[in-house]
Protein backbone atom coordinates (compact mmCIF):
# COMPACT_ATOMS: atom_id res chain seq x y z
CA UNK A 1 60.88 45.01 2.96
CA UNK A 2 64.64 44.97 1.39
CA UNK A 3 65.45 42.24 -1.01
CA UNK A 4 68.15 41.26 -3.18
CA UNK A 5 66.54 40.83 -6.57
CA UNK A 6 62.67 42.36 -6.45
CA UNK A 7 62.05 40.36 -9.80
CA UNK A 8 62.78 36.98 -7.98
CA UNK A 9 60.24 38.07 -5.00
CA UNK A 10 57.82 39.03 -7.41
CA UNK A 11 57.24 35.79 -9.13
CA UNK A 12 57.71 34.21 -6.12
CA UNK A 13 54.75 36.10 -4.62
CA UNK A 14 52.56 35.30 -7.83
CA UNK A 15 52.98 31.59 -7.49
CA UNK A 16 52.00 31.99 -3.48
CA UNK A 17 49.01 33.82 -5.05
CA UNK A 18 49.86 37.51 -3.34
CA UNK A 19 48.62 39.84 -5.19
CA UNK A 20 50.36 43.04 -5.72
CA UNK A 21 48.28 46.13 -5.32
CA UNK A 22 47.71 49.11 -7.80
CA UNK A 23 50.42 51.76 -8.20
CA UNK A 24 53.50 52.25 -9.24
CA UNK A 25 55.11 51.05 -6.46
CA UNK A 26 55.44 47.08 -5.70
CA UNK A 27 53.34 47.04 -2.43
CA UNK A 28 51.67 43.87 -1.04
CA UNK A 29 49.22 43.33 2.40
CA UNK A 30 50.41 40.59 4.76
CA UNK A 31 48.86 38.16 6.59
CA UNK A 32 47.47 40.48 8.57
CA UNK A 33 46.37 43.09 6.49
CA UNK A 34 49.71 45.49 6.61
CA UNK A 35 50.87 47.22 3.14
CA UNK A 36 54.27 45.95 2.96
CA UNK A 37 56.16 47.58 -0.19
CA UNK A 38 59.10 45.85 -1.51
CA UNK A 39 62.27 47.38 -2.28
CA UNK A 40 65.64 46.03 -3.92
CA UNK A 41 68.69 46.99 -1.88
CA UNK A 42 70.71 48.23 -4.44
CA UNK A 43 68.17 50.87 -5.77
CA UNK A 44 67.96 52.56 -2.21
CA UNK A 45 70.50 54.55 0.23
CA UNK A 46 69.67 52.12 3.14
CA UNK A 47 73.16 50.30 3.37
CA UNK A 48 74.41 47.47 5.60
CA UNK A 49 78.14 48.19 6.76
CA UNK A 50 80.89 45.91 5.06
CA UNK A 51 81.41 44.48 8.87
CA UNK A 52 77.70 43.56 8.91
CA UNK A 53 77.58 42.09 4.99
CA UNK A 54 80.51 40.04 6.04
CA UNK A 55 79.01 38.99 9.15
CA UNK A 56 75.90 37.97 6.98
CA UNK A 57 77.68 35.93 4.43
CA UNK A 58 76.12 38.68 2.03
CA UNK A 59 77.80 40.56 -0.93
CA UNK A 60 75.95 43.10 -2.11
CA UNK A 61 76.00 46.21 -3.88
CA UNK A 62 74.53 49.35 -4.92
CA UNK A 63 73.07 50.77 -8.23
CA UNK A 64 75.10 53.73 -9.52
CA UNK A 65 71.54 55.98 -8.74
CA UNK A 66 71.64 54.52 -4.95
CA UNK A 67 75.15 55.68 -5.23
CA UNK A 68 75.24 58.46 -5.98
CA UNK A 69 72.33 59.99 -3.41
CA UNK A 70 74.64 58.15 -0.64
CA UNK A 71 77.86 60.47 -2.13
CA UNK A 72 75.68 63.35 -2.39
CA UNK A 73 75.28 62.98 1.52
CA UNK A 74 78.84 61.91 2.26
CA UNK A 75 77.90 58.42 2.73
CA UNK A 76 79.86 56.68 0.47
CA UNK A 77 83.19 57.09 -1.21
C-alpha cells in the first residue's frame, strides 16, 4: 500500500492496535489475514503522472534515491 508519509500511518496503525510484523520491512495482515507492506511514495519508482496528481488534488514528490532509479530508466527528467 502507497502512502504519503509512512510515519503518520504507522502511529496511526498503533493506536488502531495493528501490529506490525517482524522484519525490516513495515508489513501488516488485514482484516482478512493478507500481508499488506506499506510503502511511502516518494521512496519508490511507482509514479502517478502530473495529469493524474492534478486530477487528485495531490502534490507529491519523489526522494532524490526514487529519483534517480526512475532517470536511470529514462523515466524522469
Amino acid at each position: 500500500m502507497v502512502v504519503d508519509d509512512k510515519e503518520v500511518t504507522r502511529r496511526r496503525l498503533a493506536e488502531a492496535g495493528v501490529e506490525v510484523l517482524p522484519g525490516r520491512f513495515f508489513d501488516v495482515r488485514d482484516p482478512s489475514g493478507n500481508r499488506v507492506q506499506i510503502v511511502q511514495y516518494d521512496e519508490i519508482q511507482f509514479t502517478k503522472t502530473d495529469r493524474v496528481l492534478a486530477g487528485m488534488g495531490l502534490e507529491l514528490g519523489k526522494s532524490e534515491q526514487a529519483l534517480g532509479e526512475l532517470r536511470e530508466k529514462g523515466l524522469a527528467d
